[in-house]
Protein backbone atom coordinates (compact mmCIF):
# COMPACT_ATOMS: atom_id res chain seq x y z
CA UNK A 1 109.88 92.00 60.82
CA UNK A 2 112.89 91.41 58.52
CA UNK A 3 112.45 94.48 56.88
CA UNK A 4 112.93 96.84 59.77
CA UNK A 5 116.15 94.73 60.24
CA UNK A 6 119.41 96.26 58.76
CA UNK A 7 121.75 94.34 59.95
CA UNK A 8 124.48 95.76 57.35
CA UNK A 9 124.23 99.53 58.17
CA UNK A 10 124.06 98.46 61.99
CA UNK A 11 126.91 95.94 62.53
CA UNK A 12 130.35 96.81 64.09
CA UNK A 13 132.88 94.34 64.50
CA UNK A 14 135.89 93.99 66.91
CA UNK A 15 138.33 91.41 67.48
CA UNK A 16 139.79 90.29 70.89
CA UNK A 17 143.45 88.67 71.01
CA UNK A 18 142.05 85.13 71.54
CA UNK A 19 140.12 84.17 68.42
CA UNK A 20 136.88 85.77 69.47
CA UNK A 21 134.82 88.45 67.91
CA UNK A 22 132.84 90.91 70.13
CA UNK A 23 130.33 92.89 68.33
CA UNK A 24 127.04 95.18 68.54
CA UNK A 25 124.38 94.97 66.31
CA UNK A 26 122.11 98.06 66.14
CA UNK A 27 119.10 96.04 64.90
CA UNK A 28 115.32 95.37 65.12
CA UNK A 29 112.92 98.04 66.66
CA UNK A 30 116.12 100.30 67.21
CA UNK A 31 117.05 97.60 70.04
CA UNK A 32 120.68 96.45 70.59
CA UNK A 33 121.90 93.16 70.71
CA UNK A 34 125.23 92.53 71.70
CA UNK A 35 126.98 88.98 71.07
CA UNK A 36 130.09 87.72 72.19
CA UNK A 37 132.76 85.07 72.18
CA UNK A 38 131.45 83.80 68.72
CA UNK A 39 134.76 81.98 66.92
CA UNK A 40 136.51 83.48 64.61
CA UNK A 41 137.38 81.14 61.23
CA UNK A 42 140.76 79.30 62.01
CA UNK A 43 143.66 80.37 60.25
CA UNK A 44 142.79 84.23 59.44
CA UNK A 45 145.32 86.52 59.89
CA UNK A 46 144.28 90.30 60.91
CA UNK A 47 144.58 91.86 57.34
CA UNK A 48 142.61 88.79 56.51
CA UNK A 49 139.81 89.14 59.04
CA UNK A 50 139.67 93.37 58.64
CA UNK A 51 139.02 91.92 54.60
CA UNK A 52 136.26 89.62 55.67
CA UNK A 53 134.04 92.53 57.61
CA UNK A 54 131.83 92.11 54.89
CA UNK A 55 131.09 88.16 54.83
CA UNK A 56 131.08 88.27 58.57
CA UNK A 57 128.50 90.98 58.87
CA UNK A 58 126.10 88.99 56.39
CA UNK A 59 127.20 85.64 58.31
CA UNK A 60 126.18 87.18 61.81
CA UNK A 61 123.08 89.12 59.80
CA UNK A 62 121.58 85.63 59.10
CA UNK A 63 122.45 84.18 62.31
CA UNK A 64 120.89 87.18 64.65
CA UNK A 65 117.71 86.84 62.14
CA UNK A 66 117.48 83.64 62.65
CA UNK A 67 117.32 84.27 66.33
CA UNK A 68 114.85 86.77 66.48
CA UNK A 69 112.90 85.06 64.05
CA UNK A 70 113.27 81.54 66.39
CA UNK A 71 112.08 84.01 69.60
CA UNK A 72 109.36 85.20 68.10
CA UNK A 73 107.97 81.90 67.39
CA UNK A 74 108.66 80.50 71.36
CA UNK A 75 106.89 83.80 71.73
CA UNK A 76 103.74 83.53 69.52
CA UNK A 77 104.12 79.79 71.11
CA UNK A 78 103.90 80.93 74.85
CA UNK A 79 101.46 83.95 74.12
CA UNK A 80 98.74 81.10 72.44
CA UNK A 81 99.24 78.68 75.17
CA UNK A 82 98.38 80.78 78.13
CA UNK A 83 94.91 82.40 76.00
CA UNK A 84 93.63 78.90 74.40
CA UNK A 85 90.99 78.33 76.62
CA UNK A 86 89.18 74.63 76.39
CA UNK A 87 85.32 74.96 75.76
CA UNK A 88 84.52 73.35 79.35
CA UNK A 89 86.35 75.74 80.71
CA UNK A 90 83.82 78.56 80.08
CA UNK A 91 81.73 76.45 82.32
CA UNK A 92 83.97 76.48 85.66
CA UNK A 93 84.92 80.38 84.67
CA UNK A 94 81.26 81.45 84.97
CA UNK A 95 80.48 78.84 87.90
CA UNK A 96 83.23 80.08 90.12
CA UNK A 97 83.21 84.24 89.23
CA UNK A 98 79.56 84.17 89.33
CA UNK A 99 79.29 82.15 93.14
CA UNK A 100 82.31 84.12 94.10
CA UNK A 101 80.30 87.69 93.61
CA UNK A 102 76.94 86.76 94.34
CA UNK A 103 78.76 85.52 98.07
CA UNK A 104 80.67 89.02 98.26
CA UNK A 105 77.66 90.83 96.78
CA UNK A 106 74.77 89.29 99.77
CA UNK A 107 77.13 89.70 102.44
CA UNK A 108 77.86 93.30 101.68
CA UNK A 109 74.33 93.81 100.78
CA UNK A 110 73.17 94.05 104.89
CA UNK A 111 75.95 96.35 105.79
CA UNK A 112 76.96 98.74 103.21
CA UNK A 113 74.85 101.37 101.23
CA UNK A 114 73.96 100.29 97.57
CA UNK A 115 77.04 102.66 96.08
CA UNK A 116 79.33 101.37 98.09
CA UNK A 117 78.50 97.81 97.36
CA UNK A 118 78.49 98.51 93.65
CA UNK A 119 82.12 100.14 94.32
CA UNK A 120 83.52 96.42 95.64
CA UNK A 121 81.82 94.95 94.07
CA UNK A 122 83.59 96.56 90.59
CA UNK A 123 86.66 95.74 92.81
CA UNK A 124 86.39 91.78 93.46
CA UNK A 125 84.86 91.80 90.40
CA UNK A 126 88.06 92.41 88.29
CA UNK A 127 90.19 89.84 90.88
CA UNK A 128 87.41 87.49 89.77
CA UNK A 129 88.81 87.68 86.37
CA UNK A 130 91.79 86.90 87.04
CA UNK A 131 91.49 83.88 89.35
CA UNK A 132 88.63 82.24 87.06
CA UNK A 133 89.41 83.31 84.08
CA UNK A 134 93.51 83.69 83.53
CA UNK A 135 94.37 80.45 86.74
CA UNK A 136 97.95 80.38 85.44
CA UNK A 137 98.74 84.24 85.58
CA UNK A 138 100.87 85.34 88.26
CA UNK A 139 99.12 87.86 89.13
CA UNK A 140 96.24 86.03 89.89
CA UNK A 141 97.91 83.53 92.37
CA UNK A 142 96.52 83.53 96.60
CA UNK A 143 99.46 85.58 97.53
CA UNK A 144 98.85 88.43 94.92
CA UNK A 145 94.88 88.11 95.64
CA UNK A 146 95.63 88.35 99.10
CA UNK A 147 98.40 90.75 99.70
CA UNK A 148 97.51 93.27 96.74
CA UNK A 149 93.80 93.83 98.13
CA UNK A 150 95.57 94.13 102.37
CA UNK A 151 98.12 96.38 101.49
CA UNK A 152 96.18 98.68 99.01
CA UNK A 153 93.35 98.78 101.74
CA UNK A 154 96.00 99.91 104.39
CA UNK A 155 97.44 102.67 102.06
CA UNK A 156 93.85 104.03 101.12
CA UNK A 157 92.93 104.12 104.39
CA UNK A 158 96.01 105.30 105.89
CA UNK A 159 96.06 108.08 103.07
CA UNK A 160 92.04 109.23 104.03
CA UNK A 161 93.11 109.72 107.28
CA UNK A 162 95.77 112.19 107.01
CA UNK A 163 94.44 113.59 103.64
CA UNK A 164 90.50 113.54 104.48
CA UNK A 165 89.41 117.25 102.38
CA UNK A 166 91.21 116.50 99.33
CA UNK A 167 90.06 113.91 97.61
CA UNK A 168 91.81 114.35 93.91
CA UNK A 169 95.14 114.27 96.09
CA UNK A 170 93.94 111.58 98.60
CA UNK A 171 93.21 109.26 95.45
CA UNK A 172 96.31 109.72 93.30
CA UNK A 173 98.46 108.63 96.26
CA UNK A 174 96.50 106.00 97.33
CA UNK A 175 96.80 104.83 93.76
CA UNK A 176 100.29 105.39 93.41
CA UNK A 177 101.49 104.37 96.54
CA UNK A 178 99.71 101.15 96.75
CA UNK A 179 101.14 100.02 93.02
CA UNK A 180 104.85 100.80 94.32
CA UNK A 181 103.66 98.52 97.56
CA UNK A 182 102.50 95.86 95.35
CA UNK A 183 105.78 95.95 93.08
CA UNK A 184 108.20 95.64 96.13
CA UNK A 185 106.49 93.21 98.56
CA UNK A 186 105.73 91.21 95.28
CA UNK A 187 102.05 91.20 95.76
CA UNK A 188 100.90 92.85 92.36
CA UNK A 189 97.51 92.58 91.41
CA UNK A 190 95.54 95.18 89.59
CA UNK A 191 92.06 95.31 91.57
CA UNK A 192 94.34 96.32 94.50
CA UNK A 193 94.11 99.86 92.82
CA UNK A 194 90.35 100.05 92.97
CA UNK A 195 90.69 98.73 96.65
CA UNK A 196 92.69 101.85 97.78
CA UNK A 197 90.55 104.16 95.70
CA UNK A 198 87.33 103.12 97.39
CA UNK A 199 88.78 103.77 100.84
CA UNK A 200 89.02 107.56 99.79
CA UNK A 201 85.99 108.25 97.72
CA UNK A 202 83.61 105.88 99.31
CA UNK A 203 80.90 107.24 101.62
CA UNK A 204 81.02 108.30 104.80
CA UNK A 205 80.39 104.86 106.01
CA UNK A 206 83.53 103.63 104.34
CA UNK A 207 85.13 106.47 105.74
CA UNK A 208 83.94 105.91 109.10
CA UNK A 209 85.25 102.28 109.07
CA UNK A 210 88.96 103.62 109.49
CA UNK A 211 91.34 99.94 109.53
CA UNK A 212 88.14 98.45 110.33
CA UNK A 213 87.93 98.43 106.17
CA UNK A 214 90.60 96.39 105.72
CA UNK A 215 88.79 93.74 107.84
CA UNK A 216 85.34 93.84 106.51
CA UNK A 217 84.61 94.18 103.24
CA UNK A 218 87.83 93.56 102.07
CA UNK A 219 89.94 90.70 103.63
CA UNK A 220 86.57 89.13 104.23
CA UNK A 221 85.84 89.35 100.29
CA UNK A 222 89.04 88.37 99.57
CA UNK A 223 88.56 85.09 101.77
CA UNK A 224 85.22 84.68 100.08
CA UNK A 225 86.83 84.76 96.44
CA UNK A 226 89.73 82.55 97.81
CA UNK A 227 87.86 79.89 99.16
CA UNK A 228 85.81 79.46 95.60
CA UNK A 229 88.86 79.63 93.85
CA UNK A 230 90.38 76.91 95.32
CA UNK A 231 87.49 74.69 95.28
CA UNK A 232 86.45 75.14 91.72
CA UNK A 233 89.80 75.78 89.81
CA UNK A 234 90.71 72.13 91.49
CA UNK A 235 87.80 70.35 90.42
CA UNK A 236 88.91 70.13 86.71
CA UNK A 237 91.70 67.64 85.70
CA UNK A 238 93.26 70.38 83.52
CA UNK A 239 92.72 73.47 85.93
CA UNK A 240 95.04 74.23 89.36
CA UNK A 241 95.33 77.12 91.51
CA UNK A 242 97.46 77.55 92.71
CA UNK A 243 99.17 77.41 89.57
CA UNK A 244 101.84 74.78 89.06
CA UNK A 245 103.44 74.03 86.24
């Protein structure tokens, strides 16, 4: 990392009337850092501080290393904790995606044809990775489970119904539209995507459905995975979900 750094080709140096320095460093990963109010050494006068450029560009060199080297460990830090993943833990990740499906999977089964089934399946299927297997990520929590599947479901829909011939176009704004939902209502969660996409190249039963969809299979899936989320994540000491820190 240090030797992308060049902290003495990169650093310019200004001087405010009250003691402080203000200065830009041009520095790691062509990124710029900009530190302020940092105290200039008592007693210099300005000829004197315009001569010490040099020993206060290797002075502030060491100190923004230092602090990109300290972030990177808090980093590395943060990154391990959220993966390390306890060996009982396997357990209640394969106990609670594997009830969670098999529930979605035999209620679908008497109602929906065998592709579409596999299609939402493939959908709860990747929100069953997040709430079993990554608890603590955010965008795993109820309201992100809950909202991202409802709103997708209501965009793909909506977006079949006024675009019902073209399915390449139907599907890109479903897609689109329903991640720009998710951002601003807060709600993100990835499976959300596959949600909307089903609604336009689903079979004609899907199709037929209409807002009904959003109903049954999804927000009746979505229940399904919720309910088995909450009970298993809560039965281990060391697991919660919702998450709380």
């Amino acid at each position: 990392m240090d030797s992308h750094f060049q902290p003495e080709t990169a650093i310019s140096v200004s001087y405010s009337n009250n003691n402080l320095i203000r200065l830009k460093i041009q520095g790691w990963q062509n990124m710029s850092y900009s530190i302020s109010a940092i105290p200039v050494i008592a007693g210099c006068s300005n000829e004197q501080r315009t001569t010490n450029n040099s020993y206060l560009c290797r002075l502030i060199s060491k100190m923004v290393k230092k602090r990109i080297r300290r972030t990177y460990r808090m980093a590395k830090y943060v990154i391990y904790k959220q993966t390390i993943v306890e060996p009982i833990d396997h357990l209640w990740t394969f106990i609670g995606a594997f009830t969670g499906i098999a529930a979605i999977g035999l209620m679908q089964n008497a109602t929906l044809t065998k592709e579409d089934n596999i299609f939402l399946i493939g959908s709860f299927g990747a929100s069953a990775v997040l709430v079993f297997g990554s608890t603590n990520s955010p965008l795993a929590q109820p309201r992100n489970l809950i909202g991202g599947h409802l709103i997708s479901a209501l965009i793909g829909v909506t977006i079949q119904y006024f675009i019902p011939d073209q399915v390449w176009l139907a599907s890109a704004l479903a897609v689109s539209l329903s991640i720009v939902a998710m951002q601003i209502t807060k709600t993100l969660h990835p499976p959300g995507g596959a949600t909307a996409l089903i609604a336009n190249i689903g079979s004609e039963k899907i199709k037929h459905l209409g807002y009904y969809y959003i109903l049954s299979p999804v927000l009746s899936g979505v229940i399904i995975l919720l309910i088995i989320a909450l009970i298993v994540n809560n039965i281990p000491r060391h697991r919660n979900y919702p998450y709380r820190k």
